[in-house]
Protein backbone atom coordinates (compact mmCIF):
# COMPACT_ATOMS: atom_id res chain seq x y z
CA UNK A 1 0.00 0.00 0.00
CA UNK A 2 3.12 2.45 0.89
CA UNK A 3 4.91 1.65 -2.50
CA UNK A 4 1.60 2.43 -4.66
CA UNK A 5 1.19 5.16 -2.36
CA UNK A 6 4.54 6.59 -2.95
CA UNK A 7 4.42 6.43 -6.95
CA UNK A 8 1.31 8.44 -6.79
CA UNK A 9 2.55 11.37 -4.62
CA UNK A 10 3.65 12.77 -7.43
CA UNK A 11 -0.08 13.45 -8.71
CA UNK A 12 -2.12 13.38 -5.69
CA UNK A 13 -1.89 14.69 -2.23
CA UNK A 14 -2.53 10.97 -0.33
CA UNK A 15 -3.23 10.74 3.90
CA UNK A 16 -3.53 7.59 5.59
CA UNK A 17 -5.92 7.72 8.55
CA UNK A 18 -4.57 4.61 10.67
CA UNK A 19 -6.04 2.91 13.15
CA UNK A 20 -3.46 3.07 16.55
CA UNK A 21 -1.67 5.76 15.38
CA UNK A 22 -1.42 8.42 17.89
CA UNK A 23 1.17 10.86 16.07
CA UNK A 24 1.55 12.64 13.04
CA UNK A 25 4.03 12.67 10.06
CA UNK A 26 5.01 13.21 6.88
CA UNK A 27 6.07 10.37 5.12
CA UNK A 28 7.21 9.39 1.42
CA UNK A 29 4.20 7.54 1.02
CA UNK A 30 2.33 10.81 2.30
CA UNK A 31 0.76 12.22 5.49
CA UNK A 32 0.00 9.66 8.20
CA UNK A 33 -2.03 10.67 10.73
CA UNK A 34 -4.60 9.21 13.48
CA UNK A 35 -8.04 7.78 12.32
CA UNK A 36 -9.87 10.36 14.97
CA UNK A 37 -8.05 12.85 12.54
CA UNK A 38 -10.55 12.11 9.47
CA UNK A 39 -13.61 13.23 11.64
CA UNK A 40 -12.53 17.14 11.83
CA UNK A 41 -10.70 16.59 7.96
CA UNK A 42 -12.13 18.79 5.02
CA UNK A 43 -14.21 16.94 2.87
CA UNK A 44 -11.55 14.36 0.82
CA UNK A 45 -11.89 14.28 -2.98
CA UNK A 46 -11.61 9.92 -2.77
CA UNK A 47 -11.75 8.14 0.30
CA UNK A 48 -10.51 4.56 -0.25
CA UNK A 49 -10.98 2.04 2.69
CA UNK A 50 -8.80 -0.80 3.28
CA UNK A 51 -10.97 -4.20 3.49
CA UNK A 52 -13.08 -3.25 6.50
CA UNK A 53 -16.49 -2.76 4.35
CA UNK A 54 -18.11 -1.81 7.52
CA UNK A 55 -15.98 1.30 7.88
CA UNK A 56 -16.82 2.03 4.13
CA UNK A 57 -20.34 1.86 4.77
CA UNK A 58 -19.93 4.32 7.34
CA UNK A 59 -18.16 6.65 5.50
CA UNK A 60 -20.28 6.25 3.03
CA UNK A 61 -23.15 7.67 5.49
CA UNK A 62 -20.68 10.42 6.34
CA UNK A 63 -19.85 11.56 3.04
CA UNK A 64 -22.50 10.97 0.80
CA UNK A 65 -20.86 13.01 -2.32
CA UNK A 66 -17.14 11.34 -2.13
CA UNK A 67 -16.54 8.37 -4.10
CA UNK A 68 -15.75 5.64 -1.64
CA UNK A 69 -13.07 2.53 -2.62
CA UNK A 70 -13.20 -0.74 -0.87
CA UNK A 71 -9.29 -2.06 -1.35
CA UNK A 72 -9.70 -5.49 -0.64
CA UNK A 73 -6.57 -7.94 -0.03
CA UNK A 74 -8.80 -10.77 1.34
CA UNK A 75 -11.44 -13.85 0.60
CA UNK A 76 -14.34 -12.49 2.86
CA UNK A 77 -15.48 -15.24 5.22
CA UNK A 78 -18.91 -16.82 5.27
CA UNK A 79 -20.20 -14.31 7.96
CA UNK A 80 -19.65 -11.31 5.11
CA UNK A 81 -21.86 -12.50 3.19
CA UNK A 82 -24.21 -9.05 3.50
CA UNK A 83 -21.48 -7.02 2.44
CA UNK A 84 -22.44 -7.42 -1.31
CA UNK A 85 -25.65 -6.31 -0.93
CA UNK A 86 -24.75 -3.07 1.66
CA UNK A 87 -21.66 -2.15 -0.65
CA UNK A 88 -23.99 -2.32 -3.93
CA UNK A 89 -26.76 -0.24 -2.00
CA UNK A 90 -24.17 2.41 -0.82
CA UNK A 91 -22.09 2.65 -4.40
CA UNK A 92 -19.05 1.57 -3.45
CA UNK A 93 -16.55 0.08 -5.99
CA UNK A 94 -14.73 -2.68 -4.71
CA UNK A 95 -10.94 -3.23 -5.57
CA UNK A 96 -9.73 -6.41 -6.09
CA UNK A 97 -5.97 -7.33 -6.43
CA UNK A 98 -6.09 -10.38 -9.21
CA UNK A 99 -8.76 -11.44 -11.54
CA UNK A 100 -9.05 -14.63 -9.46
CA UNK A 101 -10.02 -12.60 -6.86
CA UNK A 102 -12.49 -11.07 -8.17
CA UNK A 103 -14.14 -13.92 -9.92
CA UNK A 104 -14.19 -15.72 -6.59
CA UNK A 105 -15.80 -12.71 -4.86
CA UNK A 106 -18.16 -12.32 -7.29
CA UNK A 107 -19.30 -15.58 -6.72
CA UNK A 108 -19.44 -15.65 -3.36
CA UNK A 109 -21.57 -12.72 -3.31
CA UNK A 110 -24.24 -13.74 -6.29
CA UNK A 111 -25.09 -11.86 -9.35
CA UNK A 112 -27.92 -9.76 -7.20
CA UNK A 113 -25.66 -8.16 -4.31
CA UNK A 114 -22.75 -7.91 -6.60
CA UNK A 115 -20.95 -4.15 -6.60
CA UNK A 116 -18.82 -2.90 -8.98
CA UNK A 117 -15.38 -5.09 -8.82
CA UNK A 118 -12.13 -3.65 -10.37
CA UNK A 119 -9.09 -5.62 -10.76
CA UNK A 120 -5.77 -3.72 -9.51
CA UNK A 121 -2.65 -5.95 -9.04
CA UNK A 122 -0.57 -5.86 -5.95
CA UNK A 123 2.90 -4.13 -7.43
CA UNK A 124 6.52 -5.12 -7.70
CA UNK A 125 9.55 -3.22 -7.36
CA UNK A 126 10.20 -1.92 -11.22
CA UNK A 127 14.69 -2.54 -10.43
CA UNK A 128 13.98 -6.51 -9.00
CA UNK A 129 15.94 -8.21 -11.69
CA UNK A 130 17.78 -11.70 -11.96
CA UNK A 131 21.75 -11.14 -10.80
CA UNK A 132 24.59 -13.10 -10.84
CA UNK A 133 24.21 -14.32 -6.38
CA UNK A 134 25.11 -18.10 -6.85
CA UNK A 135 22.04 -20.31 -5.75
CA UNK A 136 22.44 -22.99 -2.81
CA UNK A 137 20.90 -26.15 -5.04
CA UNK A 138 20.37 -27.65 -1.23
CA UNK A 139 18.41 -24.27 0.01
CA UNK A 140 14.74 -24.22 -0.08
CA UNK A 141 13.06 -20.93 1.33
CA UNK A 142 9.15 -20.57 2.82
CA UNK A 143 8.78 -16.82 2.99
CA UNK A 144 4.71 -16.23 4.53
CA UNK A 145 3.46 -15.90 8.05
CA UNK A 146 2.98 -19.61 9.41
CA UNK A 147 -1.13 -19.27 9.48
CA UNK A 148 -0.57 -20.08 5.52
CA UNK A 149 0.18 -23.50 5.53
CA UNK A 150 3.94 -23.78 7.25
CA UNK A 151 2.70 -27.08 8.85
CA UNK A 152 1.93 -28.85 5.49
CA UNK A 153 5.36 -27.64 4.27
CA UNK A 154 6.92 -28.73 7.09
CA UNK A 155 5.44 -32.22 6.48
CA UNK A 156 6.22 -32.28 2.81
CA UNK A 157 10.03 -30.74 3.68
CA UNK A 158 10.07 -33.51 5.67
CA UNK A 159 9.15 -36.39 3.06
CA UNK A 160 11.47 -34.72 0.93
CA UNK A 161 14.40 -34.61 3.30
CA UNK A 162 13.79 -38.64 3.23
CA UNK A 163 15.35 -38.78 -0.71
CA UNK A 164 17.66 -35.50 -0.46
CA UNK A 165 18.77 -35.53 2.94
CA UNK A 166 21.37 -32.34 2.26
CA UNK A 167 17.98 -30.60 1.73
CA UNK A 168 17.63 -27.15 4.09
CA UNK A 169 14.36 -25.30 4.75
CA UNK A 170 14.92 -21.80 5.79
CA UNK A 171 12.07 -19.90 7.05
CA UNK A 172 11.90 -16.18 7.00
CA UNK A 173 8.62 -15.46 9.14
CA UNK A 174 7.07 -11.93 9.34
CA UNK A 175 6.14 -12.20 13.18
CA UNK A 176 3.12 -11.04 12.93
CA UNK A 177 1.28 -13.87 14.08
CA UNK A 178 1.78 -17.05 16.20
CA UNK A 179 0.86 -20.39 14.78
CA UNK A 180 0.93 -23.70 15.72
CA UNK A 181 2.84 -25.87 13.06
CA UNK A 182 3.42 -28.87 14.64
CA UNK A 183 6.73 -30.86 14.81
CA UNK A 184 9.98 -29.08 13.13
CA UNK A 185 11.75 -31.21 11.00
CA UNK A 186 15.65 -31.27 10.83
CA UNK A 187 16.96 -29.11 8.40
CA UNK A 188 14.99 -26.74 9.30
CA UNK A 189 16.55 -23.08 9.45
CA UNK A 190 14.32 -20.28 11.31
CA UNK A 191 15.21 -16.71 10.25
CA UNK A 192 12.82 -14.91 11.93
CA UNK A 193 11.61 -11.47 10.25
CA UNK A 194 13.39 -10.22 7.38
CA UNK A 195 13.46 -6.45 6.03
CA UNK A 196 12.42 -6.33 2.52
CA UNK A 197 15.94 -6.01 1.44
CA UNK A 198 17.28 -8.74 3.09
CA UNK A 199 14.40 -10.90 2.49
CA UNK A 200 15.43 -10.29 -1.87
CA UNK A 201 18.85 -11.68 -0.73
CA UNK A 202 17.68 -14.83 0.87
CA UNK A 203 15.89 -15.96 -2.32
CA UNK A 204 18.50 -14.80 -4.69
CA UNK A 205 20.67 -17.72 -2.77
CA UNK A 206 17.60 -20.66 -2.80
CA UNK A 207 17.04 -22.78 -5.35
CA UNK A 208 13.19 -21.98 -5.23
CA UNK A 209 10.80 -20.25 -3.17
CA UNK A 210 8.97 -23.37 -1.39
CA UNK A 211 5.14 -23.16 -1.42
CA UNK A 212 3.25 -26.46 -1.96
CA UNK A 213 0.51 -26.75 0.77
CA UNK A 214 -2.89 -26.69 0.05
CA UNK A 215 -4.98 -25.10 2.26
CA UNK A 216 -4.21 -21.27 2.21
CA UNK A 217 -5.30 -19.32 -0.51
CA UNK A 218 -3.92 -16.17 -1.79
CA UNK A 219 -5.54 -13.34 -3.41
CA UNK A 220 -2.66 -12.61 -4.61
CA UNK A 221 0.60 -13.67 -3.45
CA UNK A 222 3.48 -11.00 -4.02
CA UNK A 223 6.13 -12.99 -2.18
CA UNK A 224 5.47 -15.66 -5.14
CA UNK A 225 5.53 -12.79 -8.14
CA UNK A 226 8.86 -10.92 -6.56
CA UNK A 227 10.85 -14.70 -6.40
CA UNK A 228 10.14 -15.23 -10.28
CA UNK A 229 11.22 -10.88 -11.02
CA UNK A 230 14.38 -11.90 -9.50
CA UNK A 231 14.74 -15.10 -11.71
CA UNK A 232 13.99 -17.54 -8.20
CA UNK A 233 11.33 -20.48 -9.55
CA UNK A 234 8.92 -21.18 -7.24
CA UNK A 235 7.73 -24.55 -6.15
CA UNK A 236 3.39 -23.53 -5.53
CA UNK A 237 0.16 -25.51 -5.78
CA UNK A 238 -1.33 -24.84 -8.95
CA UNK A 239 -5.18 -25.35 -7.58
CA UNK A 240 -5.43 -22.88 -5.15
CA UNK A 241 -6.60 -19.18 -4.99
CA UNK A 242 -4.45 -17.15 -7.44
CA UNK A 243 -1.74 -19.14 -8.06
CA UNK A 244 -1.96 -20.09 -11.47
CA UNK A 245 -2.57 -16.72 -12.39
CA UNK A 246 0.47 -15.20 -10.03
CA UNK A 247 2.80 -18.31 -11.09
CA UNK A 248 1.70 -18.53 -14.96
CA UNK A 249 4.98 -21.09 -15.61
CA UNK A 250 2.35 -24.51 -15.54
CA UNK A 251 6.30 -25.58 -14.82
CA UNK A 252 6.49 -23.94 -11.32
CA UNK A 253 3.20 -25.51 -10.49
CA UNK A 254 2.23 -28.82 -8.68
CA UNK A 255 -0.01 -30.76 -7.40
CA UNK A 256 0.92 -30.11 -3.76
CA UNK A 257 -1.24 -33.44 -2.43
CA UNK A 258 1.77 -35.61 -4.59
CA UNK A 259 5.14 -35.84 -2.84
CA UNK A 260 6.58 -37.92 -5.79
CA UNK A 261 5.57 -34.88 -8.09
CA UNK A 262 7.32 -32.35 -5.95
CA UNK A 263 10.05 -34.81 -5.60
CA UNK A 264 10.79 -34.80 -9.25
CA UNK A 265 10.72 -31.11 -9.40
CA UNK A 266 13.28 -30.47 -6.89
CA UNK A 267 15.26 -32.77 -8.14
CA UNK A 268 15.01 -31.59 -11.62
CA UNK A 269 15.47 -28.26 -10.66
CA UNK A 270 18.89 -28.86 -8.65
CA UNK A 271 20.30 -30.09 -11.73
CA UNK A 272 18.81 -27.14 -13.88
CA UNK A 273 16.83 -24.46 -12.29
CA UNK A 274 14.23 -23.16 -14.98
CA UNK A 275 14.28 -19.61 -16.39
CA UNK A 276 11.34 -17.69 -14.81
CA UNK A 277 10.40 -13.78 -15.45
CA UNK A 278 8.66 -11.07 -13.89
CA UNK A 279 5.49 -10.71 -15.25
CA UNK A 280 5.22 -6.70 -16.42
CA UNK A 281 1.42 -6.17 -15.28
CA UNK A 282 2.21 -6.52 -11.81
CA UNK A 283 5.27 -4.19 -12.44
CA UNK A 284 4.68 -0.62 -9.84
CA UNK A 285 4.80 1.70 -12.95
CA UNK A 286 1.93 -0.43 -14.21
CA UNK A 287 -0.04 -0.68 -11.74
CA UNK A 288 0.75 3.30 -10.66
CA UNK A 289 -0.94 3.71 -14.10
CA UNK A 290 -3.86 1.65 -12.99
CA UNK A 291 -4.51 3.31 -10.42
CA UNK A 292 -3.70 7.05 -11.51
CA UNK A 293 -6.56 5.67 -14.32
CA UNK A 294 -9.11 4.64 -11.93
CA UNK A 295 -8.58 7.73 -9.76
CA UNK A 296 -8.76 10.49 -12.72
CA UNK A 297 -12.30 8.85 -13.32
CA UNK A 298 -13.61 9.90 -10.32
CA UNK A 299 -16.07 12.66 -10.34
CA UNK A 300 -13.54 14.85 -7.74
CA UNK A 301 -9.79 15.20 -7.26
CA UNK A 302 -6.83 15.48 -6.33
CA UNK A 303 -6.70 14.89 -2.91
CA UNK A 304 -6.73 10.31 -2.09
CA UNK A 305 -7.37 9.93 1.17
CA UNK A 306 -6.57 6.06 2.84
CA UNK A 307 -8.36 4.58 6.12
């Protein structure tokens, strides 16, 4: 949200009103400042709400003549099922951040309570490019908060650990949330959390970035779409949210229920990693486009203001 942020300070003057904040600053990304702040703001050209559709509504209410964004990064569970109706009845365009997204939300809302969806990809860095860092053909990497499906990969690490036993899992966590994962197999390398930065340099050294369970599924999935920018395959179940779309390479993908199938990938891959690419629409320029697009439309400007 900061880097889109950032490429479109240029154009439009852009506060985030944050939740726990208590102080106020001037960033690159723009002006941050305390949610209480928004209730004594002057009337924003575009207010655009980050998945809380509740808070939309009510801004909605409070604001009746600014157009109102829903940014949405998640599947909404089965208890949101109202929100399709309340966000079509307040005209609110919802934001989604892959076309599988959006075709899944659309569906779980119905043709009737449908709003108006929009597709806006998640960016990448335009300078992450393949370099010449030597790759550890031993190093796998799982780079996601545990809650998405670090228990299954453990399990599969393990199973593969059986047939490559030099085989090392490192684990760059985010922190951000405790999770029971169950037994840690050997090999198993905890890095903790990673600044961005450093996080680039861990999988320019693996072989892939290692993301076969099941169960989790992304709307997105950036960690996936900045390994391949940087040239790093990764190793993802194809049947599950967006990752076919994300990870296009059918190559990349398995069938993350079949350890022999993942077995023969690793294997094929230590001998000769595949070629992989970033692909451009998720590139920031692109999507800075998008979005300078979608906000130009609006009936008011130029002032974007973020909750």
């Amino acid at each position: 949200m900061l880097r889109v942020a950032k490429a479109l300070g240029s154009r439009f003057a852009i506060t985030h009103y944050q939740n726990g904040r208590d102080d106020r600053r001037l960033s690159e990304a723009g002006e941050l400042r305390p949610i209480q702040d928004l209730d004594a703001a002057k009337e924003p050209a575009t207010l655009i709400v980050i998945n809380r559709w509740k808070v939309a509504i009510k801004l909605r209410r409070q604001h009746p003549d600014t157009p109102v964004f829903l940014w949405l990064h998640v599947y909404p569970g089965r208890h949101n099922r109202k929100m399709g109706a309340a966000l079509k009845a307040a005209d609110i365009t919802v934001i989604c951040v892959s076309n599988t997204h959006a075709r899944e939300l659309a569906a779980f809302l119905g043709a009737d309570n449908a709003p108006r969806i929009r597709v806006i990809c998640n960016p990448i860095d335009d300078a992450l490019r393949p370099d010449d860092t030597p790759r550890n053909r031993d190093r796998l990497l799982f780079a996601s908060s545990p809650h998405k499906g670090l228990g299954e990969v453990f399990e599969q690490f393990a199973t593969l650990r059986d047939a490559l036993p030099t085989l090392t899992l490192a684990v760059a966590d985010p922190g951000y949330l405790r999770w029971d994962t169950g037994p840690v197999p050997r090999g198993v390398v905890f890095m903790g959390s990673l600044s961005h930065r450093s996080l680039i340099r861990q999988m320019r050294r693996a072989l892939c970035l290692f993301y076969p369970q099941t169960t989790f599924a992304e709307t997105f999935g950036l960690v996936l779409a900045e390994a391949n920018a940087i040239g790093t395959p990764v190793v993802v179940h194809g049947e599950l949210g967006a990752n076919a779309e994300i990870v296009a390479d059918a190559d990349q993908r398995v069938d993350g229920h079949d350890p022999a199938q993942i077995l023969a990938r690793i294997r094929a891959w230590r001998d000769a990693p595949p070629q992989v690419t970033a692909n451009p629409a998720f590139r920031l320029s692109k999507v800075a486009r998008d979005w300078t697009r979608l906000l130009d439309s609006v009936p008011t400007r130029p002032q974007m203001s973020k909750v």
